[in-house]
C-alpha atoms as a PDB file:
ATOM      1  CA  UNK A   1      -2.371 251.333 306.929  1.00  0.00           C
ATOM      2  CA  UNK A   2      -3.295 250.961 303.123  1.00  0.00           C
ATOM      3  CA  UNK A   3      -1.264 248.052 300.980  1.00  0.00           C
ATOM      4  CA  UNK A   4       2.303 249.721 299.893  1.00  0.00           C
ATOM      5  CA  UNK A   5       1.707 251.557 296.567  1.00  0.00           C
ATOM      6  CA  UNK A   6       5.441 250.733 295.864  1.00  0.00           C
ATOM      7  CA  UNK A   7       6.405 247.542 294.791  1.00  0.00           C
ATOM      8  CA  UNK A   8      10.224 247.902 296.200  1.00  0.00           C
ATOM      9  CA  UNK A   9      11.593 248.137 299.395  1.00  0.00           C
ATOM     10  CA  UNK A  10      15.785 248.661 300.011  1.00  0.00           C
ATOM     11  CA  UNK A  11      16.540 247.440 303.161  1.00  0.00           C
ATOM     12  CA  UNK A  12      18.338 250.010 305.715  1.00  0.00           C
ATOM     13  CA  UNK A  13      18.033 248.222 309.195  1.00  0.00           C
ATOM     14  CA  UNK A  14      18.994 244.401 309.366  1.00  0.00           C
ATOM     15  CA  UNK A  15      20.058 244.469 312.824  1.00  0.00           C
ATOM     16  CA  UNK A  16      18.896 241.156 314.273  1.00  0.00           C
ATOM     17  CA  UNK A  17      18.233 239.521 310.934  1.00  0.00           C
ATOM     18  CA  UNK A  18      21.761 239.777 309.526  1.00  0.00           C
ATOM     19  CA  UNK A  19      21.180 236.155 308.285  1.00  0.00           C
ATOM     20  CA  UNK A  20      17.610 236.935 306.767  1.00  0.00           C
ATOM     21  CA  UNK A  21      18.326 240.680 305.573  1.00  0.00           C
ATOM     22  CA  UNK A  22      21.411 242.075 303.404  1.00  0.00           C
ATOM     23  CA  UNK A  23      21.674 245.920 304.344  1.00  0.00           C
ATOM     24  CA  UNK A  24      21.129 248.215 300.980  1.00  0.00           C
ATOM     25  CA  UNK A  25      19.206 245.502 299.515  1.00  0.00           C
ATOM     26  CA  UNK A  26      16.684 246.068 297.325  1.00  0.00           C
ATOM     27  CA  UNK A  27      13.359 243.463 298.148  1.00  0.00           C
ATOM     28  CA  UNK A  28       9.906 242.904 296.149  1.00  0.00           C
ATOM     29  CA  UNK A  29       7.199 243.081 298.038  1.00  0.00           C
ATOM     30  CA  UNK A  30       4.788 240.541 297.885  1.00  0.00           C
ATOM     31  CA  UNK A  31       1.183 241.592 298.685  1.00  0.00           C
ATOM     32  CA  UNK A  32      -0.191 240.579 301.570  1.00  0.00           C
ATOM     33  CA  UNK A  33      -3.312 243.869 302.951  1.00  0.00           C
ATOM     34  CA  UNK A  34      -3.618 242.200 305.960  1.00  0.00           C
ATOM     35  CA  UNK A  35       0.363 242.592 307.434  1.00  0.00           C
ATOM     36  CA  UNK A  36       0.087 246.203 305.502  1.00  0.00           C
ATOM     37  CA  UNK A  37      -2.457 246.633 308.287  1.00  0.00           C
ATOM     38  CA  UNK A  38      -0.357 246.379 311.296  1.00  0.00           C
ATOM     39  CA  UNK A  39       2.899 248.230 309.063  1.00  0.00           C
ATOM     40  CA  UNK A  40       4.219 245.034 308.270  1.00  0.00           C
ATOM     41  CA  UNK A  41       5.499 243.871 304.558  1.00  0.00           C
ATOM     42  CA  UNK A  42       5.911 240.528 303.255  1.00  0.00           C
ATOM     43  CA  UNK A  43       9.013 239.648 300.769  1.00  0.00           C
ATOM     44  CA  UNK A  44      11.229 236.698 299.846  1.00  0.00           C
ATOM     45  CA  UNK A  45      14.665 237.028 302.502  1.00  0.00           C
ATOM     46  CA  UNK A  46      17.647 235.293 302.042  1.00  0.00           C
ATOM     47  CA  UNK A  47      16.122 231.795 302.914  1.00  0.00           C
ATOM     48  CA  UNK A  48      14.208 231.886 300.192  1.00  0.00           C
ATOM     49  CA  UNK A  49      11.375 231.773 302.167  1.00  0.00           C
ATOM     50  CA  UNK A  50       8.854 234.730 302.557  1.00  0.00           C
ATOM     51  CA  UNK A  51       8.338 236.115 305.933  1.00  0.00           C
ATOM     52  CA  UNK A  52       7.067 239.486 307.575  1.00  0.00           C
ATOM     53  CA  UNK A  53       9.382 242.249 308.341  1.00  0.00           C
ATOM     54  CA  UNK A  54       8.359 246.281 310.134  1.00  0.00           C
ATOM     55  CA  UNK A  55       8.159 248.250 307.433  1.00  0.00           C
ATOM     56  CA  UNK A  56      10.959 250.761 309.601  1.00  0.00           C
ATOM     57  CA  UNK A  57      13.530 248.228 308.808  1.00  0.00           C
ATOM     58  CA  UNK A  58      13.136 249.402 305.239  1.00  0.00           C
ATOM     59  CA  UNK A  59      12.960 252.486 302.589  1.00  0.00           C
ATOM     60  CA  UNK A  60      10.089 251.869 300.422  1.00  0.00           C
ATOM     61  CA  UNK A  61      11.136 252.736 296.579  1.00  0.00           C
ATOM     62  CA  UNK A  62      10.365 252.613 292.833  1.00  0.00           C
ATOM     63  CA  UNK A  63      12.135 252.365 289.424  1.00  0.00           C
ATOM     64  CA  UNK A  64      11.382 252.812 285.915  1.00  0.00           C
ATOM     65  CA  UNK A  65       9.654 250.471 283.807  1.00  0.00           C
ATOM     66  CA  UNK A  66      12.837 249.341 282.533  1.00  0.00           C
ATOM     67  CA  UNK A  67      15.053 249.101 285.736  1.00  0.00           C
ATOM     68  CA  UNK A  68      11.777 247.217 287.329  1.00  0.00           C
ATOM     69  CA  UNK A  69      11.755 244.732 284.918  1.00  0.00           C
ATOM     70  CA  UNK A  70      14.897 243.955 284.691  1.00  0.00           C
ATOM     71  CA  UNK A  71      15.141 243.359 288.827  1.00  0.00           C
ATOM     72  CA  UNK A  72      12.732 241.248 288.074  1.00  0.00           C
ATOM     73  CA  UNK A  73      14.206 239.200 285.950  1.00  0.00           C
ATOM     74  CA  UNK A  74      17.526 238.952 288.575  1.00  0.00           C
ATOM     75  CA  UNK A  75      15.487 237.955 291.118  1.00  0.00           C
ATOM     76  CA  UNK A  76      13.366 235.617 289.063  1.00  0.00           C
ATOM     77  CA  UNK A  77      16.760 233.897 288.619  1.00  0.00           C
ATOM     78  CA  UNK A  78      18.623 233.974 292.226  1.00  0.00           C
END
């Protein structure tokens, strides 16, 4: 599997990660072509910490230049 082309996920599955995943979140993705290869995707949970996640657990998604930025910016400041 290529690398993601979007740069969003919203998460739809947290079952077994309720402490690491908030259902109907929305996550960055950071890059990382080498989980992409086994369907994995890398993002900051709610530790703070980034970690790998199945990319089923999620709904991969994209905003305009102006709603991107500005999650962005929220998450630059949780």
């Amino acid at each position: 599997m290529k690398p993601p082309t979007k740069p969003f996920v919203l998460c739809v599955d947290n079952s077994g990660y309720e402490a690491s995943l908030i259902a109907g979140k929305v996550y960055l993705i950071l890059p990382d072509a080498r989980a992409a290869k086994d369907d994995m995707v890398r993002l900051i949970d709610e530790s703070g910490e980034d970690y790998l996640f199945h990319k089923s657990r999620f709904g991969f998604v994209d905003f305009s230049p102006a709603v991107r930025r500005r999650i962005l910016e929220l998450q630059s400041t949780a």
